[in-house]
ModelCIF file with pLDDT and N, C-alpha, C, O atoms, coordinates in Angstrom:
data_MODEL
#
_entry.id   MODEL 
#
_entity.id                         1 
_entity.type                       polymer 
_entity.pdbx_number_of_molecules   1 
#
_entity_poly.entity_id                      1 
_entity_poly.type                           'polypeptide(L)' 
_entity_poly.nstd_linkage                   no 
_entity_poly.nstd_monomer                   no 
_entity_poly.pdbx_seq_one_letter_code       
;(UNK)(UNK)(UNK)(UNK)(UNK)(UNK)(UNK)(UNK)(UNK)(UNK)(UNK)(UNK)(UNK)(UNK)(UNK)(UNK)
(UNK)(UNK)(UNK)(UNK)(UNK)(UNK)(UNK)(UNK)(UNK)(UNK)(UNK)(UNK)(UNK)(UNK)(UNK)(UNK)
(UNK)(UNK)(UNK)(UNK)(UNK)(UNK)(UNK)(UNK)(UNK)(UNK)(UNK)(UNK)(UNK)
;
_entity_poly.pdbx_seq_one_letter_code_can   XXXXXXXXXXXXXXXXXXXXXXXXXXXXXXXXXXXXXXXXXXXXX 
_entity_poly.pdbx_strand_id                 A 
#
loop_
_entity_poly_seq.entity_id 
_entity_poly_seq.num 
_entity_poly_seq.mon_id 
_entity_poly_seq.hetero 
1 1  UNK n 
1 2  UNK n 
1 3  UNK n 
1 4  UNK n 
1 5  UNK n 
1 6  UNK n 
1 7  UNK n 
1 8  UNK n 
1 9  UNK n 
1 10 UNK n 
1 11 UNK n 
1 12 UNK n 
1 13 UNK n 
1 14 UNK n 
1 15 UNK n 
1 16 UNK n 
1 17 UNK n 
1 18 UNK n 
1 19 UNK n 
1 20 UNK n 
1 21 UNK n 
1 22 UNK n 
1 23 UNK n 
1 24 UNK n 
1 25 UNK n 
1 26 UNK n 
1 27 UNK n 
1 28 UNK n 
1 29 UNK n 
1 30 UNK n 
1 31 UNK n 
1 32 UNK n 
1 33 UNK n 
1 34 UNK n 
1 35 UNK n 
1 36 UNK n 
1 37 UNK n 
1 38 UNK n 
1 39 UNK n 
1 40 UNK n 
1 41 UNK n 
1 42 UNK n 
1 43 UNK n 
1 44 UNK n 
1 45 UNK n 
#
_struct_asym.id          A 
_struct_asym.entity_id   1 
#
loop_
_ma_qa_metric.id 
_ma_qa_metric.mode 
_ma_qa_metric.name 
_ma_qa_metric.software_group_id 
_ma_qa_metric.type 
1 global pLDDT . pLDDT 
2 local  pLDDT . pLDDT 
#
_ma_qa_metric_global.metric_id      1 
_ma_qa_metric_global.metric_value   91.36 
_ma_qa_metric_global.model_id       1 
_ma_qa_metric_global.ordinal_id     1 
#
loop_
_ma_qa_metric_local.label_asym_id 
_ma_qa_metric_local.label_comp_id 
_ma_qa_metric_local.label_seq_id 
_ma_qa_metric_local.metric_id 
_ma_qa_metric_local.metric_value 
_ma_qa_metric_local.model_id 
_ma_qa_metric_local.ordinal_id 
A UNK 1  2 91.00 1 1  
A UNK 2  2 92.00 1 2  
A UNK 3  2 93.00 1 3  
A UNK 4  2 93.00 1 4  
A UNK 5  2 93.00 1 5  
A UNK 6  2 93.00 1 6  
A UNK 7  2 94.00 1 7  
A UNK 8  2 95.00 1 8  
A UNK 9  2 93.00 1 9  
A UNK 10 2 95.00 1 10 
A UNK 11 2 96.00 1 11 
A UNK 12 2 95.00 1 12 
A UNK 13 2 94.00 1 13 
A UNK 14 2 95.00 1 14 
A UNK 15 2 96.00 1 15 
A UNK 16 2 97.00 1 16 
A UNK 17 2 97.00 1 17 
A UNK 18 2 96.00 1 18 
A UNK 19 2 93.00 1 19 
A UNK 20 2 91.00 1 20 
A UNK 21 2 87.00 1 21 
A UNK 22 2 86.00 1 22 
A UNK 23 2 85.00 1 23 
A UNK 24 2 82.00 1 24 
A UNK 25 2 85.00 1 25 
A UNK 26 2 87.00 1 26 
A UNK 27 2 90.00 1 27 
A UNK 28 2 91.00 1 28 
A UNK 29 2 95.00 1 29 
A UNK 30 2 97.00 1 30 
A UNK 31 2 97.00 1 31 
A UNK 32 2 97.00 1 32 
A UNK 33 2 95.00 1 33 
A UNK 34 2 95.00 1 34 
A UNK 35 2 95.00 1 35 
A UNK 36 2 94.00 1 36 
A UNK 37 2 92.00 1 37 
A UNK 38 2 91.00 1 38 
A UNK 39 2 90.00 1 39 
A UNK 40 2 89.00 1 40 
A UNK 41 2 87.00 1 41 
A UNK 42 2 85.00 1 42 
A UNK 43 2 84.00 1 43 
A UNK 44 2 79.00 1 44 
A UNK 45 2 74.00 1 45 
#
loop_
_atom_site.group_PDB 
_atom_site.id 
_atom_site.type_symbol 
_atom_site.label_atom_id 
_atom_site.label_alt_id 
_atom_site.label_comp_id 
_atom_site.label_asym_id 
_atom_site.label_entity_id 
_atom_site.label_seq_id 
_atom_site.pdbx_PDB_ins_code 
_atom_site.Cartn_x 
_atom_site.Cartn_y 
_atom_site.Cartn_z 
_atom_site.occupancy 
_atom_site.B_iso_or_equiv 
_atom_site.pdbx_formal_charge 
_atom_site.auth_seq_id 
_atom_site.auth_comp_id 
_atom_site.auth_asym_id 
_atom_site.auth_atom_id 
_atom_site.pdbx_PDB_model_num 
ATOM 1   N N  . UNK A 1 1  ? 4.766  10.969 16.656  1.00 91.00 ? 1  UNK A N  1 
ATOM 2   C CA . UNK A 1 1  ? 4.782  9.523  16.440  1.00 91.00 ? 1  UNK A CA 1 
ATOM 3   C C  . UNK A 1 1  ? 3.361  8.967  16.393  1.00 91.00 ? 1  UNK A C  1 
ATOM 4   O O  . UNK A 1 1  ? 3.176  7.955  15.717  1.00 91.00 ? 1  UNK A O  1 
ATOM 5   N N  . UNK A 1 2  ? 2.191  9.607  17.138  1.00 92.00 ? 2  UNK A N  1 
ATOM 6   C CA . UNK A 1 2  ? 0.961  9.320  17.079  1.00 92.00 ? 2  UNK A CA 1 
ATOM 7   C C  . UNK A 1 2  ? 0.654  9.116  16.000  1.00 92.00 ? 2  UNK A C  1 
ATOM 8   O O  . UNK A 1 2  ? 0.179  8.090  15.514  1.00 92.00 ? 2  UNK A O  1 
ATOM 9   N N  . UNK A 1 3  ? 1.016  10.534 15.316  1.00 93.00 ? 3  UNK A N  1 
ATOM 10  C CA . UNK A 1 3  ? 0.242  10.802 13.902  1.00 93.00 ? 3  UNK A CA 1 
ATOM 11  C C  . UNK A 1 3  ? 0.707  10.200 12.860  1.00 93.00 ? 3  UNK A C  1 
ATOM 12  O O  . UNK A 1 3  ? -0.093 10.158 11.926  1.00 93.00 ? 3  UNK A O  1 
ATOM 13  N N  . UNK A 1 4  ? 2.006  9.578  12.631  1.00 93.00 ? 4  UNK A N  1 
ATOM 14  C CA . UNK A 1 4  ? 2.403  8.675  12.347  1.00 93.00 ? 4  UNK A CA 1 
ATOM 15  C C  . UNK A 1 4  ? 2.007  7.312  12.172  1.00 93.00 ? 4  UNK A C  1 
ATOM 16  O O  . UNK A 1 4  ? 1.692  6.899  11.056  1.00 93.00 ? 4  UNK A O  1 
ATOM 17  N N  . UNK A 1 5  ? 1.998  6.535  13.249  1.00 93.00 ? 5  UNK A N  1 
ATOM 18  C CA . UNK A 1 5  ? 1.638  5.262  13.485  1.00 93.00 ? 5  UNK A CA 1 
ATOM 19  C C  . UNK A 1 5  ? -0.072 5.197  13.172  1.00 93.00 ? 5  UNK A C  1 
ATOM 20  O O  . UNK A 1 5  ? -0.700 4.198  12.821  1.00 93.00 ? 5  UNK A O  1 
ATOM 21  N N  . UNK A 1 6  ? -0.547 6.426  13.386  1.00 93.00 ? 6  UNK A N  1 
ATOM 22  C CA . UNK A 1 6  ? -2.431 6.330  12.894  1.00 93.00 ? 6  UNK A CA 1 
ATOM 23  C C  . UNK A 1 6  ? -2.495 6.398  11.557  1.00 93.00 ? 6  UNK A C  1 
ATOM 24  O O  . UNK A 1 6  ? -3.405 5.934  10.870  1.00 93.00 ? 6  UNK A O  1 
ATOM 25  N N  . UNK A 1 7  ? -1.317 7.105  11.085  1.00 94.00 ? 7  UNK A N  1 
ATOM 26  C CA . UNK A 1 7  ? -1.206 6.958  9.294   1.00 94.00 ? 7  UNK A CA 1 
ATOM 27  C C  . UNK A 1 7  ? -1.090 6.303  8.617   1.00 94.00 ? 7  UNK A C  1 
ATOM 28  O O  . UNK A 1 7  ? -1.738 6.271  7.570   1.00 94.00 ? 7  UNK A O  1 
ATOM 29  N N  . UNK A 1 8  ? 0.254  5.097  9.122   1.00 95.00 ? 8  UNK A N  1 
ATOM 30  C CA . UNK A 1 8  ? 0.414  4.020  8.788   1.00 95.00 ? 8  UNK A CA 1 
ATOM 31  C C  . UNK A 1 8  ? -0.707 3.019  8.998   1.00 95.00 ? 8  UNK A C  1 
ATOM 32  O O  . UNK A 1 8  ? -1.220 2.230  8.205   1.00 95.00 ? 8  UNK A O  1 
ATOM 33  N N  . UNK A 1 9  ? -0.962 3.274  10.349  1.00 93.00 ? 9  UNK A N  1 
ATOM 34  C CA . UNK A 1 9  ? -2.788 1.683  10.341  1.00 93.00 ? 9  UNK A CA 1 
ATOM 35  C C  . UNK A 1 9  ? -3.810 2.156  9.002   1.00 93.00 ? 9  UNK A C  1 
ATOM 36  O O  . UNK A 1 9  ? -4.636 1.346  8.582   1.00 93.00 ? 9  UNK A O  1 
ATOM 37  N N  . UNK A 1 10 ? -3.662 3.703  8.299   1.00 95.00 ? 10 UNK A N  1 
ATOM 38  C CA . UNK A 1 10 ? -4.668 3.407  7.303   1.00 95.00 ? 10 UNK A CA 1 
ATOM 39  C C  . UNK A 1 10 ? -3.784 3.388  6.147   1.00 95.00 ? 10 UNK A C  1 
ATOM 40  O O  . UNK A 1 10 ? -4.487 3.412  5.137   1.00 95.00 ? 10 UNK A O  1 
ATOM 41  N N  . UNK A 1 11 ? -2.891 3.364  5.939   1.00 96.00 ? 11 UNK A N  1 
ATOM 42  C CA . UNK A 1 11 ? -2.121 2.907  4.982   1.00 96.00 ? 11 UNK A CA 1 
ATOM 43  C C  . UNK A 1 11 ? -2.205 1.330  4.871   1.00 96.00 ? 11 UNK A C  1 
ATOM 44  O O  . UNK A 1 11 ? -2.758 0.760  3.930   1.00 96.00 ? 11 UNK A O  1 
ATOM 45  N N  . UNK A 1 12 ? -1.697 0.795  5.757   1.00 95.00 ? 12 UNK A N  1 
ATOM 46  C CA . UNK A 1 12 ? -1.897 -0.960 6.093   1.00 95.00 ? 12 UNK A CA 1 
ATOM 47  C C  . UNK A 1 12 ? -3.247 -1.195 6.151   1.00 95.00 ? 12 UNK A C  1 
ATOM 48  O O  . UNK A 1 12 ? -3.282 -2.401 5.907   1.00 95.00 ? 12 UNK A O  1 
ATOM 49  N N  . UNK A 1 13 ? -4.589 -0.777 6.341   1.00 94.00 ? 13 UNK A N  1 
ATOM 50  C CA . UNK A 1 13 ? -5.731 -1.123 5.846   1.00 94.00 ? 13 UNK A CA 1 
ATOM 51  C C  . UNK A 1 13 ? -5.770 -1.067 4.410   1.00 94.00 ? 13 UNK A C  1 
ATOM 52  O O  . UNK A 1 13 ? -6.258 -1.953 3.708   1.00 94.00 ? 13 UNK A O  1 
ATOM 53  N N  . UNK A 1 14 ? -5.333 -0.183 4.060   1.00 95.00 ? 14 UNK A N  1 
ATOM 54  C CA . UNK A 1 14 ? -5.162 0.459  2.469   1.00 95.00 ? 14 UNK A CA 1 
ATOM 55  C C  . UNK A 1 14 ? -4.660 -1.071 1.332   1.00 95.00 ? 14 UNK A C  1 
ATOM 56  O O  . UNK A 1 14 ? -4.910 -1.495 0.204   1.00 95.00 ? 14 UNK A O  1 
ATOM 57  N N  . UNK A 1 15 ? -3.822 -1.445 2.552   1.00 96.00 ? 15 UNK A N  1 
ATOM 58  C CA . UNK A 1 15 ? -2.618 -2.383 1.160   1.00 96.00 ? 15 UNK A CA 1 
ATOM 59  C C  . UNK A 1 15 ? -1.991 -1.816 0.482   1.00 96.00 ? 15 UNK A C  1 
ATOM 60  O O  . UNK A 1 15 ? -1.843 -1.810 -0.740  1.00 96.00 ? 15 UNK A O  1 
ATOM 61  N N  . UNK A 1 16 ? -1.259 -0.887 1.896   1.00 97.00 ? 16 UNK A N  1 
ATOM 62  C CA . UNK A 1 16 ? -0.153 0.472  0.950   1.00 97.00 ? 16 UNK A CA 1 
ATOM 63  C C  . UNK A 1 16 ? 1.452  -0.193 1.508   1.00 97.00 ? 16 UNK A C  1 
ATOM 64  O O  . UNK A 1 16 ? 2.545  -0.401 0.979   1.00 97.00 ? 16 UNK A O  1 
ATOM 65  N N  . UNK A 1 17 ? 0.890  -0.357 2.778   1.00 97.00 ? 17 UNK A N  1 
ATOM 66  C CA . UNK A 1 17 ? 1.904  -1.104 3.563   1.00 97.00 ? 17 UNK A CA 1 
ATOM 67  C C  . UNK A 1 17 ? 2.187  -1.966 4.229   1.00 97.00 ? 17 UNK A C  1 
ATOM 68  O O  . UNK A 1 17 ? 1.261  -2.041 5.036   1.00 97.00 ? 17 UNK A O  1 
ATOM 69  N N  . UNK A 1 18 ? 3.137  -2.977 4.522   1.00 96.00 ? 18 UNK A N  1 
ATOM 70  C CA . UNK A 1 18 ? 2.804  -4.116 5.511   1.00 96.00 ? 18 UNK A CA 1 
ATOM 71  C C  . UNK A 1 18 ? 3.585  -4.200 6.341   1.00 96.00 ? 18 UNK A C  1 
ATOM 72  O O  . UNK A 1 18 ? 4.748  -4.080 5.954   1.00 96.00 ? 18 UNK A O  1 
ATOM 73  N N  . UNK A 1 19 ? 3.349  -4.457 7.951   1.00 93.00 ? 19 UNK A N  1 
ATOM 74  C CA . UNK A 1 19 ? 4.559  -4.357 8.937   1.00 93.00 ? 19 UNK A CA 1 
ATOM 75  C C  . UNK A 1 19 ? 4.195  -5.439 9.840   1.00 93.00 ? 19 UNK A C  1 
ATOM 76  O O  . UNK A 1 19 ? 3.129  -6.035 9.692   1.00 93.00 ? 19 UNK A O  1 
ATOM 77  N N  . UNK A 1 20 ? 4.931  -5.698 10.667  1.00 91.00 ? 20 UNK A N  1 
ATOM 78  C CA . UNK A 1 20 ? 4.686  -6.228 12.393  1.00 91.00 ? 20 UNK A CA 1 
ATOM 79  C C  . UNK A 1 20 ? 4.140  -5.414 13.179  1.00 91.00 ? 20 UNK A C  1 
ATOM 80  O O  . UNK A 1 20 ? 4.779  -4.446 13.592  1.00 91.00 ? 20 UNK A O  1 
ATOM 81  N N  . UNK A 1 21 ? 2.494  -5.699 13.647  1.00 87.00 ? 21 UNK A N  1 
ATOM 82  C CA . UNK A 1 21 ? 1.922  -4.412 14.714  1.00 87.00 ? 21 UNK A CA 1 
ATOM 83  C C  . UNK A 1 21 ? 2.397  -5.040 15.854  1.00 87.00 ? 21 UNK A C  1 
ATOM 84  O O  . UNK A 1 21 ? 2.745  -6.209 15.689  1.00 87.00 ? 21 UNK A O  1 
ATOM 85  N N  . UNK A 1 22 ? 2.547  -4.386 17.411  1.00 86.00 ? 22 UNK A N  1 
ATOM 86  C CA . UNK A 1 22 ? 3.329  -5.007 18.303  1.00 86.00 ? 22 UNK A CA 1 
ATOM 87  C C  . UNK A 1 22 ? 3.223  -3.871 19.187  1.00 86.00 ? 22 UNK A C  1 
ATOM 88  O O  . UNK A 1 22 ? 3.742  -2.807 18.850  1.00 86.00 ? 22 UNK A O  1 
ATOM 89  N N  . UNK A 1 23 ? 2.775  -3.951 19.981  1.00 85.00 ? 23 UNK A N  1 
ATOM 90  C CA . UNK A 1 23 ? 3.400  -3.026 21.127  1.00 85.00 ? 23 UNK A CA 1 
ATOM 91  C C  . UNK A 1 23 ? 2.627  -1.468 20.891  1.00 85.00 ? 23 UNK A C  1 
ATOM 92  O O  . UNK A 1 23 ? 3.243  -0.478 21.285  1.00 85.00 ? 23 UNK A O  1 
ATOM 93  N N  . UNK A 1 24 ? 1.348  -1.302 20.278  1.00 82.00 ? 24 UNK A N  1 
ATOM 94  C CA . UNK A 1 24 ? 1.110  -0.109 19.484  1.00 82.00 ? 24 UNK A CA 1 
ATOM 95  C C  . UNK A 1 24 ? 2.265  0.559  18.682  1.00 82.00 ? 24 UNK A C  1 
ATOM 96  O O  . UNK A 1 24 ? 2.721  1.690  18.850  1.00 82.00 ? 24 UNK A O  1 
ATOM 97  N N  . UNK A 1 25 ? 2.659  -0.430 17.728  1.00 85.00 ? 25 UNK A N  1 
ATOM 98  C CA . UNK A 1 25 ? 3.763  0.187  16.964  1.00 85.00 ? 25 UNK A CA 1 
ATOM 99  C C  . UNK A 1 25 ? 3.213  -0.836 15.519  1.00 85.00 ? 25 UNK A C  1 
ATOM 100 O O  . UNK A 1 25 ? 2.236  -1.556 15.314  1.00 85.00 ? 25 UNK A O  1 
ATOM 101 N N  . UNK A 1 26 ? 4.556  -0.389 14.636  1.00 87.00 ? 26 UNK A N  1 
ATOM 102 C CA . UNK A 1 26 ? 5.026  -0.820 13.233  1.00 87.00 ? 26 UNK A CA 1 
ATOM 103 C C  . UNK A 1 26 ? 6.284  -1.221 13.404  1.00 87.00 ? 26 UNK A C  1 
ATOM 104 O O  . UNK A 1 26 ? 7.226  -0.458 13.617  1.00 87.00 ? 26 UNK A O  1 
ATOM 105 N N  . UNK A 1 27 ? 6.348  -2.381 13.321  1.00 90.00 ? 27 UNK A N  1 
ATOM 106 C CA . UNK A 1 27 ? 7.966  -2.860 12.813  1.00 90.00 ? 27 UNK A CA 1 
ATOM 107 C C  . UNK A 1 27 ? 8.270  -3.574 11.248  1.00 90.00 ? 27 UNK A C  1 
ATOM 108 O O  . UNK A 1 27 ? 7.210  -3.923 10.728  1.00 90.00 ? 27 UNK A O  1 
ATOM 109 N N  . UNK A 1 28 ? 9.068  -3.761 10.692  1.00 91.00 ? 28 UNK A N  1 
ATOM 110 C CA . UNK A 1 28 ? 9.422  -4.080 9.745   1.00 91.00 ? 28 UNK A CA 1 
ATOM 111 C C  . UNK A 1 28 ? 8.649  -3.949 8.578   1.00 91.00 ? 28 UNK A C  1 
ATOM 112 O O  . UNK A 1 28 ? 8.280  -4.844 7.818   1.00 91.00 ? 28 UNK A O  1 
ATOM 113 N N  . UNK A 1 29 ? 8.422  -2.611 8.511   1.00 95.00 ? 29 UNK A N  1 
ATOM 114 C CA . UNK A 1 29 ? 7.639  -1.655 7.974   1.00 95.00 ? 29 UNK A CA 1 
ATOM 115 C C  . UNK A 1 29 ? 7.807  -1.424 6.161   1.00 95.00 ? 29 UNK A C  1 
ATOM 116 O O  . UNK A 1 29 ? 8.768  -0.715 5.863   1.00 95.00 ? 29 UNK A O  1 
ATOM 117 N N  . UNK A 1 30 ? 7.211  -1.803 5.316   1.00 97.00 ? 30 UNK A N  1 
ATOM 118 C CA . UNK A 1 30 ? 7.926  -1.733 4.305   1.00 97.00 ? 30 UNK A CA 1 
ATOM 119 C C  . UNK A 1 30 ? 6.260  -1.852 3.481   1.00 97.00 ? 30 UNK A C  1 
ATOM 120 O O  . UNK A 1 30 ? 5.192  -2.400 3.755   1.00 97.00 ? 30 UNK A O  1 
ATOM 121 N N  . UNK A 1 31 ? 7.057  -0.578 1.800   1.00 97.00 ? 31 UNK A N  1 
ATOM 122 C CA . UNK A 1 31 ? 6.218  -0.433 1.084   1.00 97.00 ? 31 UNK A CA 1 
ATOM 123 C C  . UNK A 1 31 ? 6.023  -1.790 0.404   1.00 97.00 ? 31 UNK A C  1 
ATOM 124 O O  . UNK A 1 31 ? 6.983  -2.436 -0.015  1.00 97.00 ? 31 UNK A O  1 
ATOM 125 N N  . UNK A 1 32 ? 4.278  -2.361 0.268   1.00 97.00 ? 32 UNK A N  1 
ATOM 126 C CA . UNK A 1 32 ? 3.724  -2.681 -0.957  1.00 97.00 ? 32 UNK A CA 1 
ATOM 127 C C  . UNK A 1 32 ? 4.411  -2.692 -2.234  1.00 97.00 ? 32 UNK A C  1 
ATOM 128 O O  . UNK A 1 32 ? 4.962  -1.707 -2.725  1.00 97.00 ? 32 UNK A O  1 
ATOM 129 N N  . UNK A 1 33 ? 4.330  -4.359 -2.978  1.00 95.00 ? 33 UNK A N  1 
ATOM 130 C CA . UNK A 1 33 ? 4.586  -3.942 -4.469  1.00 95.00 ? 33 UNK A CA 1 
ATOM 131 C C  . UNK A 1 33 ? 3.125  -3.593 -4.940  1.00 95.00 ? 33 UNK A C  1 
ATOM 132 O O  . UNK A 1 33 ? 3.140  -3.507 -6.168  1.00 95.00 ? 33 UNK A O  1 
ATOM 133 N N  . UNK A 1 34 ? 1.969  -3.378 -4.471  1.00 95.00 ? 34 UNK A N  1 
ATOM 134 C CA . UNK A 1 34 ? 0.943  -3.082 -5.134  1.00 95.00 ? 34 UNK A CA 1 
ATOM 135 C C  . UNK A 1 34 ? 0.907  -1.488 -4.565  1.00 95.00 ? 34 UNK A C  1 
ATOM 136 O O  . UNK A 1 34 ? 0.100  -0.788 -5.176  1.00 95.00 ? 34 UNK A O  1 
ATOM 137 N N  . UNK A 1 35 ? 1.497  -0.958 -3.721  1.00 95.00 ? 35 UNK A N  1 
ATOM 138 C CA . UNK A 1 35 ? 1.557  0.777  -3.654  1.00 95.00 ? 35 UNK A CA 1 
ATOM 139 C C  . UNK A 1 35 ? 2.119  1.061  -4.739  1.00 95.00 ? 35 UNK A C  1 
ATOM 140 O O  . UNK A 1 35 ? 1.635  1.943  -5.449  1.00 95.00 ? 35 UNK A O  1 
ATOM 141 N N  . UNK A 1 36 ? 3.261  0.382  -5.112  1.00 94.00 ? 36 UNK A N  1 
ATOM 142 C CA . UNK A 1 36 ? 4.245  0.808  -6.059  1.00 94.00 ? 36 UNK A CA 1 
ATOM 143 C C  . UNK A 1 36 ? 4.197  1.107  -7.087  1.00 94.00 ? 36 UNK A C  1 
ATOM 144 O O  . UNK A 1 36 ? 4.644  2.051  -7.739  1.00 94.00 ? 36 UNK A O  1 
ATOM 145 N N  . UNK A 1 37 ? 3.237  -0.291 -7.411  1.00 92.00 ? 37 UNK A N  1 
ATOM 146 C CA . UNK A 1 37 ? 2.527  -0.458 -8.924  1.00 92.00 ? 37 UNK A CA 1 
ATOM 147 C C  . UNK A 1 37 ? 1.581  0.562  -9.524  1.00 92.00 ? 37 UNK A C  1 
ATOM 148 O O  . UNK A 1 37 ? 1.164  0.760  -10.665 1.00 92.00 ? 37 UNK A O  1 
ATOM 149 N N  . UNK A 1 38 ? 1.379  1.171  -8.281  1.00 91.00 ? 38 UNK A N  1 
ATOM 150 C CA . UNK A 1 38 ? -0.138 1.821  -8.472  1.00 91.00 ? 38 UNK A CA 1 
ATOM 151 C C  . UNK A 1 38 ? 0.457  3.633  -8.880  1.00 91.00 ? 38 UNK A C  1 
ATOM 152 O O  . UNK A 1 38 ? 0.076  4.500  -9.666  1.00 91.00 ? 38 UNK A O  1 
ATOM 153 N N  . UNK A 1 39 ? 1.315  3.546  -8.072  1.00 90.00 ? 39 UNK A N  1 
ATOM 154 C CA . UNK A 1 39 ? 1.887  5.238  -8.060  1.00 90.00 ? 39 UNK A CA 1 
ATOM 155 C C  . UNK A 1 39 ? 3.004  4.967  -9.245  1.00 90.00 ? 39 UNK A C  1 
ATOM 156 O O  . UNK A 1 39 ? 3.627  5.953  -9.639  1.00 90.00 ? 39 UNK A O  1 
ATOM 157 N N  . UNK A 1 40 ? 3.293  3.668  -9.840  1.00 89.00 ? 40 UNK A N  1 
ATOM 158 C CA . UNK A 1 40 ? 4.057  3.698  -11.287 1.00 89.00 ? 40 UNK A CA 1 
ATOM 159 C C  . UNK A 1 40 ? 3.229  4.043  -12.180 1.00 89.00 ? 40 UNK A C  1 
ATOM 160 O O  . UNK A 1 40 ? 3.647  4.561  -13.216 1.00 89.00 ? 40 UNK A O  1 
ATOM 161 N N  . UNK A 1 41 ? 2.052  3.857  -11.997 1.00 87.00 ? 41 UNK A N  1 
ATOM 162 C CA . UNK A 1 41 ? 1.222  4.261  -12.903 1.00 87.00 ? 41 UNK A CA 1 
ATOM 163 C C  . UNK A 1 41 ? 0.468  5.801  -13.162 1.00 87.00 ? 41 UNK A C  1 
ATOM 164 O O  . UNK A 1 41 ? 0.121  6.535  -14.087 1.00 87.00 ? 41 UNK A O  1 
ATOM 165 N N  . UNK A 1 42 ? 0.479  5.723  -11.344 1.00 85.00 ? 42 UNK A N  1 
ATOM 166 C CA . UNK A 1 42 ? 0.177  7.520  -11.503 1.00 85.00 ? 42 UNK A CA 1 
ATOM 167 C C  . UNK A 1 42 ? 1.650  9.140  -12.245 1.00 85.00 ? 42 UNK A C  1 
ATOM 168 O O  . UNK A 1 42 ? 1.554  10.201 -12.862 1.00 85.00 ? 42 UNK A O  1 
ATOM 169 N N  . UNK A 1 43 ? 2.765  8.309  -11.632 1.00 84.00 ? 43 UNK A N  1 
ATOM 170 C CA . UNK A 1 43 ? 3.471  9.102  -12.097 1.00 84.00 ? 43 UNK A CA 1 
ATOM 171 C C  . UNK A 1 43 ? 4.798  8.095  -13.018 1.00 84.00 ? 43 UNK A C  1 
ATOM 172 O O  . UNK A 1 43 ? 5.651  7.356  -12.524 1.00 84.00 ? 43 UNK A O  1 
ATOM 173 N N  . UNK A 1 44 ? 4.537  8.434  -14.522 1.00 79.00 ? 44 UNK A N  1 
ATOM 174 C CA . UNK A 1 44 ? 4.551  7.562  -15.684 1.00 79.00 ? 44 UNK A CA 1 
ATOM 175 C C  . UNK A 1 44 ? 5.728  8.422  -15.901 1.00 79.00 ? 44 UNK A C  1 
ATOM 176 O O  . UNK A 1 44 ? 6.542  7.686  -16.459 1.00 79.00 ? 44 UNK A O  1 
ATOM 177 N N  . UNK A 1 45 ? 6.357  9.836  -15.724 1.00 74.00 ? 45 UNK A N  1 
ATOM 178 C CA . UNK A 1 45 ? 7.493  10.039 -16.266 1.00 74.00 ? 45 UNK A CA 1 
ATOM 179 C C  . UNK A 1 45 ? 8.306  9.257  -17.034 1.00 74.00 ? 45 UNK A C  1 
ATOM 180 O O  . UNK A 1 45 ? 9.379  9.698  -17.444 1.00 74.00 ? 45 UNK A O  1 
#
């Protein structure tokens, strides 16, 4: 869960993801439409 939650804080620096920090946690944790946008573009299938 460490490695986790340290993944997510550089993801959410990133503007990959956005949540509720709280408690040394993530709540309502949910992808970016600009992650989305970005990896629609990387994988164009």
């Amino acid at each position: 869960e460490e490695d986790i939650l340290d993944t997510c804080f550089e993801l959410d620096k990133n503007g990959y993801i956005i949540g509720t920090k709280a408690d040394d946690s993530f709540y309502n944790l949910s992808l970016t439409t600009e992650a989305i946008s970005e990896l629609e573009n990387q994988f164009r299938e």
